[in-house]
Protein backbone atom coordinates (compact mmCIF):
# COMPACT_ATOMS: atom_id res chain seq x y z
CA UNK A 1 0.29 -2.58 -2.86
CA UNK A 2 -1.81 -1.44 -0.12
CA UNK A 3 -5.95 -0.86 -0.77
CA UNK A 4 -6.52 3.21 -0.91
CA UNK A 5 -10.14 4.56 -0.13
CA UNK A 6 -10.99 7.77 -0.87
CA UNK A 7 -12.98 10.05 1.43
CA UNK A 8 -13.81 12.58 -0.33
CA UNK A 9 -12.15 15.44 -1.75
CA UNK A 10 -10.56 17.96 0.32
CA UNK A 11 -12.81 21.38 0.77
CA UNK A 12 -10.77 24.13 -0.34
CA UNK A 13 -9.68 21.74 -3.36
CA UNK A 14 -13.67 21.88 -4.41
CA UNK A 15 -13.91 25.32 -3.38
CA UNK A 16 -11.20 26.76 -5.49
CA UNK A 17 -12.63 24.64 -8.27
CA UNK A 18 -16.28 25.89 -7.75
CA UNK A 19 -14.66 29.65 -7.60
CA UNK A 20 -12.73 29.07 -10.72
CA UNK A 21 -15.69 27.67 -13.07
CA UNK A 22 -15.97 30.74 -15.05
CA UNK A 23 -12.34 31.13 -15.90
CA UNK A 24 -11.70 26.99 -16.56
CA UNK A 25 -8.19 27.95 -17.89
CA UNK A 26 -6.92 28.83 -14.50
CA UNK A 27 -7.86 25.41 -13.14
CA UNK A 28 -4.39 23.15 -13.42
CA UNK A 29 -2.35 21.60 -11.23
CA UNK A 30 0.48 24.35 -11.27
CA UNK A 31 -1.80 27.06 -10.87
CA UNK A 32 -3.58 25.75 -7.57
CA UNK A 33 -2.77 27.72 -4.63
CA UNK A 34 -0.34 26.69 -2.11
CA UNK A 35 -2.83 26.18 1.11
CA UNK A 36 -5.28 23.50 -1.28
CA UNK A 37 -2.12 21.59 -2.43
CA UNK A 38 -1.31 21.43 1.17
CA UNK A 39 -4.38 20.10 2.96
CA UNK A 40 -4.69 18.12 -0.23
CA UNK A 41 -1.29 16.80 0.82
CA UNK A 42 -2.68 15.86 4.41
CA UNK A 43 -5.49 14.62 2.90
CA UNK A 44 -4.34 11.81 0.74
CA UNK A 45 -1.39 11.18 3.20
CA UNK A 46 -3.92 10.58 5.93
CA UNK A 47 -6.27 8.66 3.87
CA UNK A 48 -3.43 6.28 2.81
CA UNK A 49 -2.26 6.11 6.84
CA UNK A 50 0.80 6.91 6.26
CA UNK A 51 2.01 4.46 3.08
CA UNK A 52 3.44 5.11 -0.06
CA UNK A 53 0.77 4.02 -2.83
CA UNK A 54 3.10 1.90 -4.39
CA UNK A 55 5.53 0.87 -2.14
CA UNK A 56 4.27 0.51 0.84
CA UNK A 57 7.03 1.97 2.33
CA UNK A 58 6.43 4.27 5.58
CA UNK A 59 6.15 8.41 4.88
CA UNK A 60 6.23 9.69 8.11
CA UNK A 61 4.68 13.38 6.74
CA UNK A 62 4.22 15.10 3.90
CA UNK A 63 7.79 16.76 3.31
CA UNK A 64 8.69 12.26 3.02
CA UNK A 65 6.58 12.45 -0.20
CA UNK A 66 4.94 13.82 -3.25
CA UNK A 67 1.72 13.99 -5.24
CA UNK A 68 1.52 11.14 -7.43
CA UNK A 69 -1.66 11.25 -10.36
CA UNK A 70 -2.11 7.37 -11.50
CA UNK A 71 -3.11 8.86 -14.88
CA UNK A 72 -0.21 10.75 -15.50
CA UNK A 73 -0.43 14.97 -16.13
CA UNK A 74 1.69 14.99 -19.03
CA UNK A 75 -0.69 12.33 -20.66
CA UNK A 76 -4.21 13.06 -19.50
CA UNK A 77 -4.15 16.98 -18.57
CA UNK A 78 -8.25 16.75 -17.70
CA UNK A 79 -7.40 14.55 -14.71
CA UNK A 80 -4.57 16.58 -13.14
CA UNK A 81 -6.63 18.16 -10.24
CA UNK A 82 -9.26 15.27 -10.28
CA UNK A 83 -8.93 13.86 -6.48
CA UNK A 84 -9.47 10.28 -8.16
CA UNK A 85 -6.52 10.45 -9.99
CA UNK A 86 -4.64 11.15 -6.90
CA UNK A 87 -2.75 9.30 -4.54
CA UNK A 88 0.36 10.15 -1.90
CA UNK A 89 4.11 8.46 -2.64
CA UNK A 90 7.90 8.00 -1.08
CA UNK A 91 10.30 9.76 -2.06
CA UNK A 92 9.43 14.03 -1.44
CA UNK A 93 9.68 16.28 -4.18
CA UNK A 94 13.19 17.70 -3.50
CA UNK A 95 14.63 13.97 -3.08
CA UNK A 96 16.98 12.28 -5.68
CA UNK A 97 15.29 10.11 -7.79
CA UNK A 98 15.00 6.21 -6.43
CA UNK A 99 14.52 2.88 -8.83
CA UNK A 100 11.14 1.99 -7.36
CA UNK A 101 7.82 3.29 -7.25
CA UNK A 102 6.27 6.49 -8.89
CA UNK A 103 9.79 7.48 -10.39
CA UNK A 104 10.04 4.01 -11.80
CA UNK A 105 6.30 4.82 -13.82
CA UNK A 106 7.50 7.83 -14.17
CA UNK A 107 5.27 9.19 -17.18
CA UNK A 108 4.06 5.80 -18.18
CA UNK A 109 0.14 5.67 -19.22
CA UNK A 110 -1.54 2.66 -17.09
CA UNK A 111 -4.57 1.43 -17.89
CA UNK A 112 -7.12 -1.36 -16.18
CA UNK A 113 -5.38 -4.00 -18.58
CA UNK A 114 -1.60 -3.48 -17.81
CA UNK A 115 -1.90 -1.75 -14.55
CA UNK A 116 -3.39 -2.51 -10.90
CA UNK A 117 -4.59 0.97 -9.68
CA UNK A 118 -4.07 1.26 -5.46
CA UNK A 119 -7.60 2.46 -5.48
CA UNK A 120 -8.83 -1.00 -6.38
CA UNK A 121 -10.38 -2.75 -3.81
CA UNK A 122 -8.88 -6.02 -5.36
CA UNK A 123 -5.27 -4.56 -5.36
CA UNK A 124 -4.32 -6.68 -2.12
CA UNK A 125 -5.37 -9.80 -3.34
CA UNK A 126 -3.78 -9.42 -6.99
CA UNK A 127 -0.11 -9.67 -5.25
CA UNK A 128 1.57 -12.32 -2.60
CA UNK A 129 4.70 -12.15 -1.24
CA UNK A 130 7.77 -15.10 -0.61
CA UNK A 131 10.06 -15.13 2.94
CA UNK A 132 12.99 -13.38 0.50
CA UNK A 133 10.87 -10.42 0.28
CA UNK A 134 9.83 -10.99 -3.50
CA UNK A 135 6.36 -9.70 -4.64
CA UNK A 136 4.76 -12.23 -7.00
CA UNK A 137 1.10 -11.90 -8.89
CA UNK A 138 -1.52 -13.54 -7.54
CA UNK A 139 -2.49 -15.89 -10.00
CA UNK A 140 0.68 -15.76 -12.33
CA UNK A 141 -1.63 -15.26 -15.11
CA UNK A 142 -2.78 -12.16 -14.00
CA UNK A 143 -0.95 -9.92 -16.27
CA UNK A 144 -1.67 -6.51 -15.10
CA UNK A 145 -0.11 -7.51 -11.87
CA UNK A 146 2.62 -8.60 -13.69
CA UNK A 147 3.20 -6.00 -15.49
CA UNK A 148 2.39 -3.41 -12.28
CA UNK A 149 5.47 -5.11 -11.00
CA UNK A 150 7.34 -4.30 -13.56
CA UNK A 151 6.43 -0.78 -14.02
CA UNK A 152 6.88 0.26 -10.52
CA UNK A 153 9.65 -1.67 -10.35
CA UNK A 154 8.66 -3.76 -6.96
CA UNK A 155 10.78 -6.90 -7.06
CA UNK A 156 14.26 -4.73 -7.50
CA UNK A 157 16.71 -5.72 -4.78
CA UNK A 158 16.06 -2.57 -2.71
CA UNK A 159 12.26 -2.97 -1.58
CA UNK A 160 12.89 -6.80 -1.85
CA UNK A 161 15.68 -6.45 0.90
CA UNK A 162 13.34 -4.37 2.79
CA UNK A 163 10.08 -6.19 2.80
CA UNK A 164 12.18 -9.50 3.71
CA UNK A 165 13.79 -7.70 7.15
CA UNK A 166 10.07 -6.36 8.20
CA UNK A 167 8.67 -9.95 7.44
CA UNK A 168 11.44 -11.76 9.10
CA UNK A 169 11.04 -9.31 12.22
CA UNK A 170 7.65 -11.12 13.16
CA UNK A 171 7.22 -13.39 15.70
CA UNK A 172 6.03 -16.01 13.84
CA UNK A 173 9.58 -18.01 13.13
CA UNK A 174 11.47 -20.88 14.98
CA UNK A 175 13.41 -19.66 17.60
CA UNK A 176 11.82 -16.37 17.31
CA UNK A 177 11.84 -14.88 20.63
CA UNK A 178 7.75 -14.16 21.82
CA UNK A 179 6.80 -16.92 19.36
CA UNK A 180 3.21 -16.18 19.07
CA UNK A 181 0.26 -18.47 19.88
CA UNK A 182 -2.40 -18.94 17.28
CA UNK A 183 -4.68 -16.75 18.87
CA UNK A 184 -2.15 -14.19 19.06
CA UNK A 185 -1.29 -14.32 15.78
CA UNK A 186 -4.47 -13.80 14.83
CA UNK A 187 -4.72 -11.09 16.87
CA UNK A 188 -1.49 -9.88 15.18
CA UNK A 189 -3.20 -10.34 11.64
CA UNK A 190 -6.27 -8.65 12.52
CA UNK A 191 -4.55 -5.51 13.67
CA UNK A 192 -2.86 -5.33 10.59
CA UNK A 193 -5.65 -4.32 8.58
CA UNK A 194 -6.30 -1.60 10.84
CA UNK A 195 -4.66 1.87 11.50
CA UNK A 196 -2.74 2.04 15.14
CA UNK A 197 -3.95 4.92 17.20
CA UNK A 198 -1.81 7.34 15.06
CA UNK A 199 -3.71 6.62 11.95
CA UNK A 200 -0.82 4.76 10.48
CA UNK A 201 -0.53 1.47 8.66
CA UNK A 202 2.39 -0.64 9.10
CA UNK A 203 4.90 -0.62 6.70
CA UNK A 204 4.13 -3.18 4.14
CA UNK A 205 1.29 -4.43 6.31
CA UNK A 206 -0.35 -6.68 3.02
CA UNK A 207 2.98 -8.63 2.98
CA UNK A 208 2.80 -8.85 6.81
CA UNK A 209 -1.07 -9.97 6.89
CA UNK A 210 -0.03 -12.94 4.79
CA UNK A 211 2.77 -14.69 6.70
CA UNK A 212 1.23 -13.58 10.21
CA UNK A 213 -2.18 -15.20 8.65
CA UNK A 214 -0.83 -18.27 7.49
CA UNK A 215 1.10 -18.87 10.43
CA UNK A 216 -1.83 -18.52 12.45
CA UNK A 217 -3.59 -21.23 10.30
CA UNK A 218 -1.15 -23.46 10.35
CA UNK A 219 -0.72 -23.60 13.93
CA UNK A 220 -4.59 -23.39 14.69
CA UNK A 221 -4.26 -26.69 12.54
CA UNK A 222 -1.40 -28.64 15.04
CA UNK A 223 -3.15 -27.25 17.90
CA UNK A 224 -6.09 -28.88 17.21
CA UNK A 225 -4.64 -31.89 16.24
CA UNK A 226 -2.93 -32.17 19.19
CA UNK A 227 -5.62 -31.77 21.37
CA UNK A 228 -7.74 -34.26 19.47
CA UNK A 229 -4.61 -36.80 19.94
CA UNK A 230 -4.59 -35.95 23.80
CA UNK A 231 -8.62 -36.27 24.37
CA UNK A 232 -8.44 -39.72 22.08
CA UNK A 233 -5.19 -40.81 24.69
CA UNK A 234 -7.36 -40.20 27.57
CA UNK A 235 -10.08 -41.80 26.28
CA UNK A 236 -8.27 -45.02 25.99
């Protein structure tokens, strides 16, 4: 699960809400007008650089996905056109319905004690991830990681499969060709947590961050030792 910050809701979102305070029954979801759901579209898609809420998976624009609310409409009707409540996720709204994700929720109700929201700043740290691609919570004892796991459905074969090829694809590995140095690497890690010059995230860049960091630690570590072994042999 990748951290979401919001920026502030879209302007014709809180101008067709400000136009629409007298008649307060016109203001749901299926009533807004096409051109706010579509810069609200942008809007979260951009905010999110370019990654599914959940998933992580890459949505190149916003035909690749849908309007997800966390708080579901069917369940809590007040927050349907709240901005908060809103975040951008794979697959689009004409696509068949996948395992994984916001059609695995579906029209479940989360809340703080079962559920880790994407618009936690914590989120990243509540989940780690193994060299088969599994997502695991970060301690096992937190249970609303758990149990976010479960509810999207994250450790199912398919995203499993797919998180294991993108980590297995860095140059971090024995015999990987370009083995990175530990500066490099740390390079590498750093540049994860940023947006490349498109405004996009890499796909499943949290999972990335954490093999590309630890590699970099661990070979900071032997490169240091080595060098103290070489200064102590000259030395002698």
């Amino acid at each position: 699960m990748k951290f979401k910050k919001k920026e502030g809701e879209p302007p014709r979102l809180r101008q067709w809400r400000l136009e629409n305070q007298p008649t307060p029954q016109v203001l749901s979801y299926e009533n807004m007008p096409g051109d706010v759901r579509s810069e609200l579209r942008e809007r979260l898609l951009a905010e999110q650089g370019f990654l599914c809420a959940y998933t992580m998976l890459r949505i190149k624009n916003t035909v690749r996905g849908h309007i997800e609310h966390i708080l579901p409409r069917s369940r809590v009707p007040e927050r349907a056109i709240d901005y908060n409540n809103m975040v951008y996720c794979h697959p689009g709204e004409d696509s068949p319905r996948c395992s994984y994700g916001a059609h695995a929720k579906d029209g479940a109700l989360p809340n703080p004690g079962i559920f880790v929201s994407p618009l936690d700043p914590n989120c990243e740290s509540r989940f780690a991830y193994r060299l088969t691609g599994e997502i695991v919570a970060r301690p096992a004892t937190d249970t609303a990681a758990v149990r976010s796991i479960e509810t999207l459905n994250l450790k199912g074969d398919t995203l499993k499969n797919m998180r294991r090829a993108a980590i297995l694809q860095l140059p971090i590995f024995r015999h990987a060709p370009g083995r990175l140095s530990a500066s490099e690497a740390r390079k590498r890690a750093s540049a994860l947590l940023r947006t490349d010059g498109r405004g996009m995230f890499a796909p499943f860049a949290p999972a990335l961050h954490q093999f590309i960091a630890a590699y970099a630690k661990r070979k900071e570590v032997r490169e240091l030792a080595r060098s103290g072994a070489q200064r102590l042999k000259r030395e002698r």
